[in-house]
C-alpha atoms as a PDB file:
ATOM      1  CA  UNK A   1      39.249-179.839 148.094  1.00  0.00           C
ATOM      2  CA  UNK A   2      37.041-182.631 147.693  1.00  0.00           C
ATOM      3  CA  UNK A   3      37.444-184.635 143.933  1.00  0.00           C
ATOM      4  CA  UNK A   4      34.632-185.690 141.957  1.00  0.00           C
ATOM      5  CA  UNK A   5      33.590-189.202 141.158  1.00  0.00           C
ATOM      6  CA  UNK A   6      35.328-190.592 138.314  1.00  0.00           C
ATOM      7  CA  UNK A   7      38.475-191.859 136.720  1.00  0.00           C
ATOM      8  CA  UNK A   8      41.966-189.453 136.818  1.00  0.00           C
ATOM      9  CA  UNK A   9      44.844-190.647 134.656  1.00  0.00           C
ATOM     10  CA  UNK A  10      48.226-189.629 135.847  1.00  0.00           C
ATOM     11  CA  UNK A  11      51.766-190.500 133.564  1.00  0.00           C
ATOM     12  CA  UNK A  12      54.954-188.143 132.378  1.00  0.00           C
ATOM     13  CA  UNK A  13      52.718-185.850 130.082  1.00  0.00           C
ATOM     14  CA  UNK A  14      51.180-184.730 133.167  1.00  0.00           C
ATOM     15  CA  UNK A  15      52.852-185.539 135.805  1.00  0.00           C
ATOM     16  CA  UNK A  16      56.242-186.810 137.712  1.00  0.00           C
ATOM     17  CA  UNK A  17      57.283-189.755 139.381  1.00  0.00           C
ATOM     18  CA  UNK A  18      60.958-189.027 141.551  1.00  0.00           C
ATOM     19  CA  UNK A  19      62.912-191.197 143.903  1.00  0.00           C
ATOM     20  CA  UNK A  20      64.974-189.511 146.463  1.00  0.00           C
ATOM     21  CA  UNK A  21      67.909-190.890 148.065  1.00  0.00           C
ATOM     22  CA  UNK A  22      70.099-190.589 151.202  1.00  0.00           C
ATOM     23  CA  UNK A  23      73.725-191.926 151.649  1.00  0.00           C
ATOM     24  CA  UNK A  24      75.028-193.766 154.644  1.00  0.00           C
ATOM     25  CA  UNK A  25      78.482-195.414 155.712  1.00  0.00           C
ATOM     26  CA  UNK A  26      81.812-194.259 157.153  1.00  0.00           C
ATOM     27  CA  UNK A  27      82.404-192.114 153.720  1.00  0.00           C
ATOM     28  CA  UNK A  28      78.655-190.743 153.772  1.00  0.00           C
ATOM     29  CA  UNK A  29      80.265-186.982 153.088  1.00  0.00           C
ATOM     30  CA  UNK A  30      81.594-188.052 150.023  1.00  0.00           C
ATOM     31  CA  UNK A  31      78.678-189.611 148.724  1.00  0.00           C
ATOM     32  CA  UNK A  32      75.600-187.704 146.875  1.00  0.00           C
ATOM     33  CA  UNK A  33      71.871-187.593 147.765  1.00  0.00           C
ATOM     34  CA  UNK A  34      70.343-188.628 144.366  1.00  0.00           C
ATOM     35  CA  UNK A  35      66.924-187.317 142.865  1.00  0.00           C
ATOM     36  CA  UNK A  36      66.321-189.980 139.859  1.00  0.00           C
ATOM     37  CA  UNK A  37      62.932-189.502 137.661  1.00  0.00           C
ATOM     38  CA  UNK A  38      60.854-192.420 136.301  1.00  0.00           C
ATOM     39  CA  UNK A  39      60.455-191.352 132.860  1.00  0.00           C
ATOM     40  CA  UNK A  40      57.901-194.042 131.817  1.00  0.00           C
ATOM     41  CA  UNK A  41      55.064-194.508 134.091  1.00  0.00           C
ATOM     42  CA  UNK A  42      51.510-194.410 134.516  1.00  0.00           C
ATOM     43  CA  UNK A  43      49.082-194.064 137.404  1.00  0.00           C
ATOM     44  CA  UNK A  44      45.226-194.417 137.973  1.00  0.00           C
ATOM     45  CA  UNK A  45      42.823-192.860 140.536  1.00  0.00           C
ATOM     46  CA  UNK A  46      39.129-194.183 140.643  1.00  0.00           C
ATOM     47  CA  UNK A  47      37.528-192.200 142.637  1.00  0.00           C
ATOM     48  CA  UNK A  48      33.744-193.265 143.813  1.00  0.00           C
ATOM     49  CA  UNK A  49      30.653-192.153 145.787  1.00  0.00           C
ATOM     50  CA  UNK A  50      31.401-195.820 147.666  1.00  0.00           C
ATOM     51  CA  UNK A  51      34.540-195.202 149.625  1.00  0.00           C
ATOM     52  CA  UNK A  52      35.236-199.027 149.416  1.00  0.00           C
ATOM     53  CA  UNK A  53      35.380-198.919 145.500  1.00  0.00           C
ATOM     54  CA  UNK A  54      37.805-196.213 145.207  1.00  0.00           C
ATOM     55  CA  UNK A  55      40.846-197.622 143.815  1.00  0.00           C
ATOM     56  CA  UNK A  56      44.316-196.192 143.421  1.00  0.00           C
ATOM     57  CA  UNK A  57      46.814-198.291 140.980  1.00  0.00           C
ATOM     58  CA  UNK A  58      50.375-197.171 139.337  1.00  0.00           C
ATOM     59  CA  UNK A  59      52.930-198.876 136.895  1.00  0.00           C
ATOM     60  CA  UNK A  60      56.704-198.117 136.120  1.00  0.00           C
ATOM     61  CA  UNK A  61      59.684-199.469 134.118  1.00  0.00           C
ATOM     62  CA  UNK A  62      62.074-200.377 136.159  1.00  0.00           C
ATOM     63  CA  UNK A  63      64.430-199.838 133.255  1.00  0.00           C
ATOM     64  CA  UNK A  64      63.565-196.265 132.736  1.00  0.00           C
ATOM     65  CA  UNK A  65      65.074-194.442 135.799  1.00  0.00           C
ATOM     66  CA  UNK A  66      66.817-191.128 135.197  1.00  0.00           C
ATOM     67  CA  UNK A  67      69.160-190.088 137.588  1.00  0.00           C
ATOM     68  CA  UNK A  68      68.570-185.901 137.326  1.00  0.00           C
ATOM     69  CA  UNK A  69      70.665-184.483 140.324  1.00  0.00           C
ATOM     70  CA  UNK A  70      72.975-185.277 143.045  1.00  0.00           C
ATOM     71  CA  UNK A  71      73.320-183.014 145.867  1.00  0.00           C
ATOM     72  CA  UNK A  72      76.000-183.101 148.381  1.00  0.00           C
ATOM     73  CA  UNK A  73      79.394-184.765 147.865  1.00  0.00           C
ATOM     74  CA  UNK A  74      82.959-184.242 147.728  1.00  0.00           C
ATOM     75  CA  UNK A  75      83.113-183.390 143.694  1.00  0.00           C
ATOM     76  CA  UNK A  76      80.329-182.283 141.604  1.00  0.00           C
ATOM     77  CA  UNK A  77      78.015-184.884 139.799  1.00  0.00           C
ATOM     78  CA  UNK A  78      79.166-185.807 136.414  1.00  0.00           C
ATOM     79  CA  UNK A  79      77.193-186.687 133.355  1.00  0.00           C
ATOM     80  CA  UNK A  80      79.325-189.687 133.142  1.00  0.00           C
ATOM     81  CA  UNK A  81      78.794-190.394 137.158  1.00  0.00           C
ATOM     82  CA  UNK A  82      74.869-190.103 136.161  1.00  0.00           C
ATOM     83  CA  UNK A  83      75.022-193.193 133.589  1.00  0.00           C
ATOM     84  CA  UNK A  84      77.228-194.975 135.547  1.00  0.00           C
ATOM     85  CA  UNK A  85      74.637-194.926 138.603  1.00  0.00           C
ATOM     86  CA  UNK A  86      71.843-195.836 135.983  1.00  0.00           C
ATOM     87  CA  UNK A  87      73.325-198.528 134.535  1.00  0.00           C
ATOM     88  CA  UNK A  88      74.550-199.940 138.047  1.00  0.00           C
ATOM     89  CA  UNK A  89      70.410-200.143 139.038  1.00  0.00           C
ATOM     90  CA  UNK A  90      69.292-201.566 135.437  1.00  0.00           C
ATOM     91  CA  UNK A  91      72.178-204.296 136.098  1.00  0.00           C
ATOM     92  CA  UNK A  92      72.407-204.837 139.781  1.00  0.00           C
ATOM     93  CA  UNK A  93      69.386-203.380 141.750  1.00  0.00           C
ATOM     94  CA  UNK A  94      65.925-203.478 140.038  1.00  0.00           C
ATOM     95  CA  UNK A  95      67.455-205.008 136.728  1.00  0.00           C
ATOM     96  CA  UNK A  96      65.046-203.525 134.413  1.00  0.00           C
ATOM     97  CA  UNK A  97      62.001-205.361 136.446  1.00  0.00           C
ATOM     98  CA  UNK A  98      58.408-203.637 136.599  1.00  0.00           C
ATOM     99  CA  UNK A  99      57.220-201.903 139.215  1.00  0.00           C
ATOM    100  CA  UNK A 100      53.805-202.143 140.051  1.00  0.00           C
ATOM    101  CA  UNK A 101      51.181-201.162 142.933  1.00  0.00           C
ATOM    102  CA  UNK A 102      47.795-201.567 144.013  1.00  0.00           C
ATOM    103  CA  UNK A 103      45.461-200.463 146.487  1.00  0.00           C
ATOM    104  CA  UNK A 104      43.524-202.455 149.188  1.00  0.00           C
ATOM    105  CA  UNK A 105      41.706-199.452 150.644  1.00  0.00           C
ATOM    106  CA  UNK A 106      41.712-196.006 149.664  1.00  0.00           C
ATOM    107  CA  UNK A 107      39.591-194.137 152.691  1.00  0.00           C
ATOM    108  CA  UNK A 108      38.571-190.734 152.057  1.00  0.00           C
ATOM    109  CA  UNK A 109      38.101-189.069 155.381  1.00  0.00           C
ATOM    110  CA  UNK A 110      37.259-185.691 155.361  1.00  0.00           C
ATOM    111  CA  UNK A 111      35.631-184.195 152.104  1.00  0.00           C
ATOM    112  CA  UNK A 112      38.972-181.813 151.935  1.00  0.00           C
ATOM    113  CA  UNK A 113      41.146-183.805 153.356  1.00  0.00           C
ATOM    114  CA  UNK A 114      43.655-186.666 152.131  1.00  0.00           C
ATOM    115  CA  UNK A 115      42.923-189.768 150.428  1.00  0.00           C
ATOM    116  CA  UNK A 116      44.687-192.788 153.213  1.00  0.00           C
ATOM    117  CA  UNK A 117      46.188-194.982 150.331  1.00  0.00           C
ATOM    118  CA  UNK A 118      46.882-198.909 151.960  1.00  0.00           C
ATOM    119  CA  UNK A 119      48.305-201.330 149.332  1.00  0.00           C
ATOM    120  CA  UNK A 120      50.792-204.010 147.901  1.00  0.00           C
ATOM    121  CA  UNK A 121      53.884-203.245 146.196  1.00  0.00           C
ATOM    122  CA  UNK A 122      56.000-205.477 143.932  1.00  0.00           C
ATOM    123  CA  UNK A 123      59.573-204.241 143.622  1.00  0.00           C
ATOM    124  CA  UNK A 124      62.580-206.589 142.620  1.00  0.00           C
ATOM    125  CA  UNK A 125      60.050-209.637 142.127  1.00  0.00           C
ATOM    126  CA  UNK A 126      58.651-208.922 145.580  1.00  0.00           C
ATOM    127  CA  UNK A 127      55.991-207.756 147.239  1.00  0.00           C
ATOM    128  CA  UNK A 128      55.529-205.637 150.492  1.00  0.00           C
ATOM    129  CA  UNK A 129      52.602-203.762 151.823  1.00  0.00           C
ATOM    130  CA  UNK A 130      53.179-199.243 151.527  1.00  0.00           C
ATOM    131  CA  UNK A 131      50.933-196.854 153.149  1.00  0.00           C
ATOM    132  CA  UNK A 132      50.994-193.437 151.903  1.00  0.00           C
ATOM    133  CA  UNK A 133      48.403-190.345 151.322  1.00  0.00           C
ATOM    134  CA  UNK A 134      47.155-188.495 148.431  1.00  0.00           C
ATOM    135  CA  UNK A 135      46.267-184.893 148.626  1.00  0.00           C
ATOM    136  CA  UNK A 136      44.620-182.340 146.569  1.00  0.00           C
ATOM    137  CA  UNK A 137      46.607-178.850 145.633  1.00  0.00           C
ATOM    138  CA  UNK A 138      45.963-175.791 143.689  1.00  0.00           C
ATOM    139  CA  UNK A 139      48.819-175.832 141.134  1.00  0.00           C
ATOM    140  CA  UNK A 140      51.423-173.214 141.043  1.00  0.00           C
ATOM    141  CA  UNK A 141      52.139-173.640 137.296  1.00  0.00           C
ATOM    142  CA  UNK A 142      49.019-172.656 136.068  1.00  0.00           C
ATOM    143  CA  UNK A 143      49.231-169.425 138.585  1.00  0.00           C
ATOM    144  CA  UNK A 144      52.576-168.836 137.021  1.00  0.00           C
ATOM    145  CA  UNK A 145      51.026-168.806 133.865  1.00  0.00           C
ATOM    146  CA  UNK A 146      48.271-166.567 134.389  1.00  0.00           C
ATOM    147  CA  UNK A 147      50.138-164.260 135.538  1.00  0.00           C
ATOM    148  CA  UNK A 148      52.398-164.507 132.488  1.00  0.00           C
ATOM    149  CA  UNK A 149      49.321-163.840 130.385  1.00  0.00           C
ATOM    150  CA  UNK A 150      48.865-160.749 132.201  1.00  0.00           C
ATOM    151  CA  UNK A 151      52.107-159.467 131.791  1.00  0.00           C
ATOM    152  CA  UNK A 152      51.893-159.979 127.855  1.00  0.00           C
ATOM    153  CA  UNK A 153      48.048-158.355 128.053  1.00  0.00           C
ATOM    154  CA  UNK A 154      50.037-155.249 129.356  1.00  0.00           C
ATOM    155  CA  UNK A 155      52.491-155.661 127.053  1.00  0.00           C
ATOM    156  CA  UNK A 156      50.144-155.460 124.388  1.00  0.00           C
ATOM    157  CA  UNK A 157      48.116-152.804 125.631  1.00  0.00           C
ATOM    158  CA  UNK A 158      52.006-150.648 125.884  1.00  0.00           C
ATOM    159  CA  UNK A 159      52.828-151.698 122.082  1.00  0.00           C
ATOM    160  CA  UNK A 160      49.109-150.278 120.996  1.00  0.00           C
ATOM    161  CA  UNK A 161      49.431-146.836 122.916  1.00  0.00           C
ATOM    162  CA  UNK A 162      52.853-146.628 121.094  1.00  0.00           C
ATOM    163  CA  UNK A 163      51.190-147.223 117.262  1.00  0.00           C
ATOM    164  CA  UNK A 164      48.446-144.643 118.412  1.00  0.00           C
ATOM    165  CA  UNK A 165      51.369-142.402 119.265  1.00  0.00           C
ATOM    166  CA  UNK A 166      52.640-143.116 115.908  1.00  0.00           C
ATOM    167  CA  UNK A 167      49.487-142.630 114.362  1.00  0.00           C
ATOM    168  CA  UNK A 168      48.709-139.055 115.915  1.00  0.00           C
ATOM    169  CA  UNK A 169      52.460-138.442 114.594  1.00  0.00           C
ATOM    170  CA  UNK A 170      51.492-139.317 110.922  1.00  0.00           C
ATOM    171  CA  UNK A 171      48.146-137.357 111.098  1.00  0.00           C
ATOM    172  CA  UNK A 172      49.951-134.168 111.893  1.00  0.00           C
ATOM    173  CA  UNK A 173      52.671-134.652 108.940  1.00  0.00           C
ATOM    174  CA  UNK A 174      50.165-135.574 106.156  1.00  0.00           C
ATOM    175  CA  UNK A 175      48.158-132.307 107.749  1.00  0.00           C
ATOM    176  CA  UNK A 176      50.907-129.772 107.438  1.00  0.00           C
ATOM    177  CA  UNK A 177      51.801-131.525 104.247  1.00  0.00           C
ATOM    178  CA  UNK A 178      48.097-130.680 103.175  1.00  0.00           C
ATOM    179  CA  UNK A 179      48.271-127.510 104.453  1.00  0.00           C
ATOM    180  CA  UNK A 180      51.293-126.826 102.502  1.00  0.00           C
ATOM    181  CA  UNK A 181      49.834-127.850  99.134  1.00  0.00           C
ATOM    182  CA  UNK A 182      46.647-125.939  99.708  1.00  0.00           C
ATOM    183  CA  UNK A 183      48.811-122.757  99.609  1.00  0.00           C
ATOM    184  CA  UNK A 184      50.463-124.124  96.011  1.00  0.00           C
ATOM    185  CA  UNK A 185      47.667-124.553  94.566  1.00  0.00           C
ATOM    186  CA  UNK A 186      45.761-120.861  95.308  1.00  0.00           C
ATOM    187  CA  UNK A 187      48.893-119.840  94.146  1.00  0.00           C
ATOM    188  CA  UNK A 188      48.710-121.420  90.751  1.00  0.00           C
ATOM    189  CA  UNK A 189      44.841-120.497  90.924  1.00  0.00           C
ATOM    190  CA  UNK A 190      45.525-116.919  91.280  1.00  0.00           C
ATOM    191  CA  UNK A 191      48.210-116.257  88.170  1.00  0.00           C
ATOM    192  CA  UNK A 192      45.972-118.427  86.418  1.00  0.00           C
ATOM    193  CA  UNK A 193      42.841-116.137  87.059  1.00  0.00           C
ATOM    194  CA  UNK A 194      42.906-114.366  83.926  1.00  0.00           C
ATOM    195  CA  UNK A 195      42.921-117.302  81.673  1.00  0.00           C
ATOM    196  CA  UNK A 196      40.224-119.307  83.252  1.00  0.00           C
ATOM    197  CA  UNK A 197      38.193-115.862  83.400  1.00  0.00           C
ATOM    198  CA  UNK A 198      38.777-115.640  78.960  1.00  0.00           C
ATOM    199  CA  UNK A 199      38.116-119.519  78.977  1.00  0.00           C
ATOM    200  CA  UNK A 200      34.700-119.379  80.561  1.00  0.00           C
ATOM    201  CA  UNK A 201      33.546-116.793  78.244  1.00  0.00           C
ATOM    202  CA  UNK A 202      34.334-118.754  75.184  1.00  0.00           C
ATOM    203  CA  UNK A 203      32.858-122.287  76.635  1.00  0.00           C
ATOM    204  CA  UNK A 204      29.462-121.598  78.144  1.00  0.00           C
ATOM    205  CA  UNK A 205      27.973-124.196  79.642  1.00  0.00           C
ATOM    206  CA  UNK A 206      24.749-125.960  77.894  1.00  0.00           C
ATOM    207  CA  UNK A 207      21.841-125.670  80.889  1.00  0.00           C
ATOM    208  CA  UNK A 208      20.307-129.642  79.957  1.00  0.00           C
ATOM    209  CA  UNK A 209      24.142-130.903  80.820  1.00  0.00           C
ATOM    210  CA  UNK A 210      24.802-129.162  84.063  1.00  0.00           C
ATOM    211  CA  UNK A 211      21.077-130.273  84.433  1.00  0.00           C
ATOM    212  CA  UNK A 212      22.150-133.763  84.416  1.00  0.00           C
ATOM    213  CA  UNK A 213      25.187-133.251  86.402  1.00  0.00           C
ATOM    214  CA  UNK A 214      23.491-132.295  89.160  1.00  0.00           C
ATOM    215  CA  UNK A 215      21.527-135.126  88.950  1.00  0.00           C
ATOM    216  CA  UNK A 216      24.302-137.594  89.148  1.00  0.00           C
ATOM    217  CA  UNK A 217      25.697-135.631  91.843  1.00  0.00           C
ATOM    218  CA  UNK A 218      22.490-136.349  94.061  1.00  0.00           C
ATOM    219  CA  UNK A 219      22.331-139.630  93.612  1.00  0.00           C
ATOM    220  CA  UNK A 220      26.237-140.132  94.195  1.00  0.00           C
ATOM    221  CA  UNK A 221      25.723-138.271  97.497  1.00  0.00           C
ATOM    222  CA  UNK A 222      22.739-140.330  98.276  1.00  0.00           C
ATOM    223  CA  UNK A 223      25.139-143.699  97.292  1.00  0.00           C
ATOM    224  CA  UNK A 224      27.796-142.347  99.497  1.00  0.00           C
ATOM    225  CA  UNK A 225      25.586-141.303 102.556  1.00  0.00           C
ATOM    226  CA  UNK A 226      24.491-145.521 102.258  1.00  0.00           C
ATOM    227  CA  UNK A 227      27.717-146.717 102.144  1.00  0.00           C
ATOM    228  CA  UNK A 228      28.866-144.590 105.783  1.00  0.00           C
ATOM    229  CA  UNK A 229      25.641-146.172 107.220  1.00  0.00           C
ATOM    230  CA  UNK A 230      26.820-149.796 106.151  1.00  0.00           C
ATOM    231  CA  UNK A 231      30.493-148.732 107.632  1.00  0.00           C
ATOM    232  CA  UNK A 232      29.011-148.174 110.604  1.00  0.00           C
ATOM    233  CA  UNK A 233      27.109-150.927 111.263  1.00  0.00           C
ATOM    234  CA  UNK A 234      30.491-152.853 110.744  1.00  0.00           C
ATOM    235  CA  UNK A 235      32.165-152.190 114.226  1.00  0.00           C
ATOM    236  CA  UNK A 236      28.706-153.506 116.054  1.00  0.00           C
ATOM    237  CA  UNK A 237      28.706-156.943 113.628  1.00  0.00           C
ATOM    238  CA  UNK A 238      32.650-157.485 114.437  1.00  0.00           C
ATOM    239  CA  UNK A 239      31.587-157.044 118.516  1.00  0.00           C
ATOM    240  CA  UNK A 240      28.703-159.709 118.173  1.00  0.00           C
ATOM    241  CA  UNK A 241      31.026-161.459 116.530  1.00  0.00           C
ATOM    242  CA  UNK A 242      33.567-161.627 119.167  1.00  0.00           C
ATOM    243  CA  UNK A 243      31.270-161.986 121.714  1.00  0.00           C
ATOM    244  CA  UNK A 244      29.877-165.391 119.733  1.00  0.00           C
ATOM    245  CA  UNK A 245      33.277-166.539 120.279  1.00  0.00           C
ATOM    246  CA  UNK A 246      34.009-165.630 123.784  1.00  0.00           C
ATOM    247  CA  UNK A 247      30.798-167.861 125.098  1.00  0.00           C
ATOM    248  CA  UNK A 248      31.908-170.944 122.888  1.00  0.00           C
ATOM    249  CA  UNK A 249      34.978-171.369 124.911  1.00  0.00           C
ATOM    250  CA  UNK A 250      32.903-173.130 127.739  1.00  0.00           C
ATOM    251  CA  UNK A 251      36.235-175.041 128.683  1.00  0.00           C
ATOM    252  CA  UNK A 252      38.058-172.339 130.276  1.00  0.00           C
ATOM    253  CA  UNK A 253      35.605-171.432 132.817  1.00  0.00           C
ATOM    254  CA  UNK A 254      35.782-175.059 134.135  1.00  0.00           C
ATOM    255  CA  UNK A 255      39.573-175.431 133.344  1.00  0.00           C
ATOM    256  CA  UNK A 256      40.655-177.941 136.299  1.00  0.00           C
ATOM    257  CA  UNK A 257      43.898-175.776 138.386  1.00  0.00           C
ATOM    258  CA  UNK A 258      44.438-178.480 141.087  1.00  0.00           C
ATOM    259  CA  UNK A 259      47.395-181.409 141.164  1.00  0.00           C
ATOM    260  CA  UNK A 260      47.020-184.689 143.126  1.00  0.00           C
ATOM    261  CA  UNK A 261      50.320-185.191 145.033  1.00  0.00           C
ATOM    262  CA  UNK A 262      51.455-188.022 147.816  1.00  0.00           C
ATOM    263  CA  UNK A 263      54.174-189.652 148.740  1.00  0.00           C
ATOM    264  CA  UNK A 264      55.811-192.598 150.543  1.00  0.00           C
ATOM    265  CA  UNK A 265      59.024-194.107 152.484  1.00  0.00           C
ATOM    266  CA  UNK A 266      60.458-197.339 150.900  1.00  0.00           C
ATOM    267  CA  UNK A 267      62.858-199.204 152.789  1.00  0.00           C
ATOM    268  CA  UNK A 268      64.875-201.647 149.998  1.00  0.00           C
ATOM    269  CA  UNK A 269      65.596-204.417 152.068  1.00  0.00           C
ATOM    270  CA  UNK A 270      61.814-205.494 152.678  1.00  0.00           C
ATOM    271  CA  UNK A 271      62.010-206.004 149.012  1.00  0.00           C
ATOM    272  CA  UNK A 272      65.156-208.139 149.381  1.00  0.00           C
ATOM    273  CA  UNK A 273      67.235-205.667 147.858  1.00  0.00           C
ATOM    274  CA  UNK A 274      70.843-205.027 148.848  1.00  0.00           C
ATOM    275  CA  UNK A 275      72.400-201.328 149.644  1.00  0.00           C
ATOM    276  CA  UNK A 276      74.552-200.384 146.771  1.00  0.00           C
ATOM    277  CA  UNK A 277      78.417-199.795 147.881  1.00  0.00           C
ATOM    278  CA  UNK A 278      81.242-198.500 146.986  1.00  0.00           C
ATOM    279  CA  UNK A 279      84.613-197.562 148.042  1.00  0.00           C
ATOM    280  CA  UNK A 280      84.958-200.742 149.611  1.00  0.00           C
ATOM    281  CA  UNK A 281      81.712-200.361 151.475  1.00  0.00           C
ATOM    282  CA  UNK A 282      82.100-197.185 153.561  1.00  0.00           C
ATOM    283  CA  UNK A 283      79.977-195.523 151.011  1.00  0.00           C
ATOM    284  CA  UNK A 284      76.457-196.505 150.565  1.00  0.00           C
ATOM    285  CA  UNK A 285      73.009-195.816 149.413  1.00  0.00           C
ATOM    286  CA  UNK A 286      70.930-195.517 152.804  1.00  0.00           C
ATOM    287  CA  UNK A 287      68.226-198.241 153.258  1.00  0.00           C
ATOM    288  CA  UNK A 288      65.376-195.975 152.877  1.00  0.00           C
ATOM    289  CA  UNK A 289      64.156-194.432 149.917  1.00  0.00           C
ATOM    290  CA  UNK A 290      61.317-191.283 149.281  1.00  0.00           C
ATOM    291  CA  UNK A 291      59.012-191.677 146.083  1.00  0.00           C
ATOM    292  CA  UNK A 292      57.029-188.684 145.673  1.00  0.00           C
ATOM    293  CA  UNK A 293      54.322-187.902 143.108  1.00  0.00           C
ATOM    294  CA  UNK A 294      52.651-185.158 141.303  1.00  0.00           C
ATOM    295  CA  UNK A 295      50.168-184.765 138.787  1.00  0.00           C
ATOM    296  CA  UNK A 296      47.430-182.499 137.030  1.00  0.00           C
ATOM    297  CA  UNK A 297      44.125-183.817 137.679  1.00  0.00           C
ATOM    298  CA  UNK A 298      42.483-184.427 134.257  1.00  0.00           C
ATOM    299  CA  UNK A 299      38.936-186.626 134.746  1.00  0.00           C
ATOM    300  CA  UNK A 300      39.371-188.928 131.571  1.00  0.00           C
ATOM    301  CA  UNK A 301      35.623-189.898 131.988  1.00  0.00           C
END
């Protein structure tokens, strides 16, 4: 999946940064392989037409390692353990130092294939040259949450055919309840036949007035039979309407779903740094380290 040309920013809101570490010594077994985050970093990726200008460039604080896990050992990882083994590396191993690397070349290869990442990096106040690769990848989060909108589409769609249930429910009720009235009232109509037969006799209607009644009466139909024709026009206004707002989302249809991920193999002791012990040395934090990296591609311009 070949990347546009252009700058991608990469730091904790979009991304993560983890070290990895293995244990070594006579009392390996009772040691535990660590997964510690950097939790304030950023990272750079220039990519250009020019394979010899793209340029690849991250920062960290040295003093802002989080140790997150520890697999393995005799007896479980405690929080306690987990500051302990932070502030042993702000005190004894990187001591709070920045971290910093740069490319040299950054060879693209393929159009879909890796970016070959060659550089310098400064660890512990020295520097050493790391080779590792970048590679593109659709992102599995963003698939996870489409297909959490779905579920709550169908969700919604469930919740609707229940109110229309509950609807019909209410229409039938307020029917028989109708229906039920209706009878009452020719009820009431026929005992009270007699009188409203003696009443009309005594108050005859004047012709000019029912005249006129039946004048207002055609024009309140005619009113009436304008206002249905604005009602309907309603439900096609609302649709434009929502249409309007459907094409002025342009940013979904070119919503970016990949992550840029790589990773590399640090050995501390080309960076002068010593192997932290413990119980007397037969426990120790193995020579090698893995820093792997992830991030959301997000062109800033």
């Amino acid at each position: 999946m070949a990347l546009d040309s252009g700058t991608y920013e990469f730091g904790p809101r979009n991304g993560e940064l983890l070290i990895r570490t293995g244990r070594a010594g006579a009392a390996a077994k009772a040691g535990h392989n660590l997964t510690i985050a950097v939790t304030e970093w950023s990272g750079t990726l220039e990519v250009s037409d020019d394979h010899k200008q793209t340029r690849v460039e991250f920062k960290a604080d040295g003093g802002s390692l989080e140790v997150l896990d520890g697999q393995g050992g005799v007896t479980t990882l405690t929080d306690p353990d987990k500051r302990g083994i932070e502030d042993s590396i702000d005190e004894e191993v990187l001591k709070k130092s920045e971290i910093t690397f740069r490319s040299t070349s950054a060879e693209h290869g393929e159009p879909d294939g890796p970016i070959r990442v060659q550089g310098e990096l400064e660890l512990a106040g020295q520097r050493a040259p790391v080779n590792f690769e970048l590679a593109v990848e659709d992102d599995e989060d963003d698939e996870d949450e489409d297909d959490e909108d779905e579920d709550d589409e169908d969700e919604d769609d469930a919740d609707e055919d229940e109110d229309d249930d509950d609807r019909d429910e209410n229409d039938d009720r307020d029917e028989d309840d109708d229906r039920d009235e209706d009878d009452d009232d020719r009820d009431e109509s026929k005992n009270g036949g007699d009188e409203s037969k003696n009443a009309a006799d005594d108050s005859k209607t004047d012709p000019a007035d029912s005249k006129n009644d039946a004048d207002e009466d055609k024009n309140g139909g005619a009113d009436h039979a304008e206002g249905e024709g604005e009602d309907e026009d309603k439900p096609q206004d609302e649709a434009d309407d929502a249409n309007t707002d459907e094409e002025e989302k342009p940013w979904e249809a070119t919503k970016d779903t990949r992550r840029l991920t790589g990773s590399a193999v640090i050995k501390q002791s080309d960076f002068g740094i010593k192997q932290y012990t413990t119980l007397f040395g037969t426990l120790k934090v193995a020579d090698e380290v893995e820093v792997t990296f992830s991030g959301k591609l997000s062109q800033s311009r």
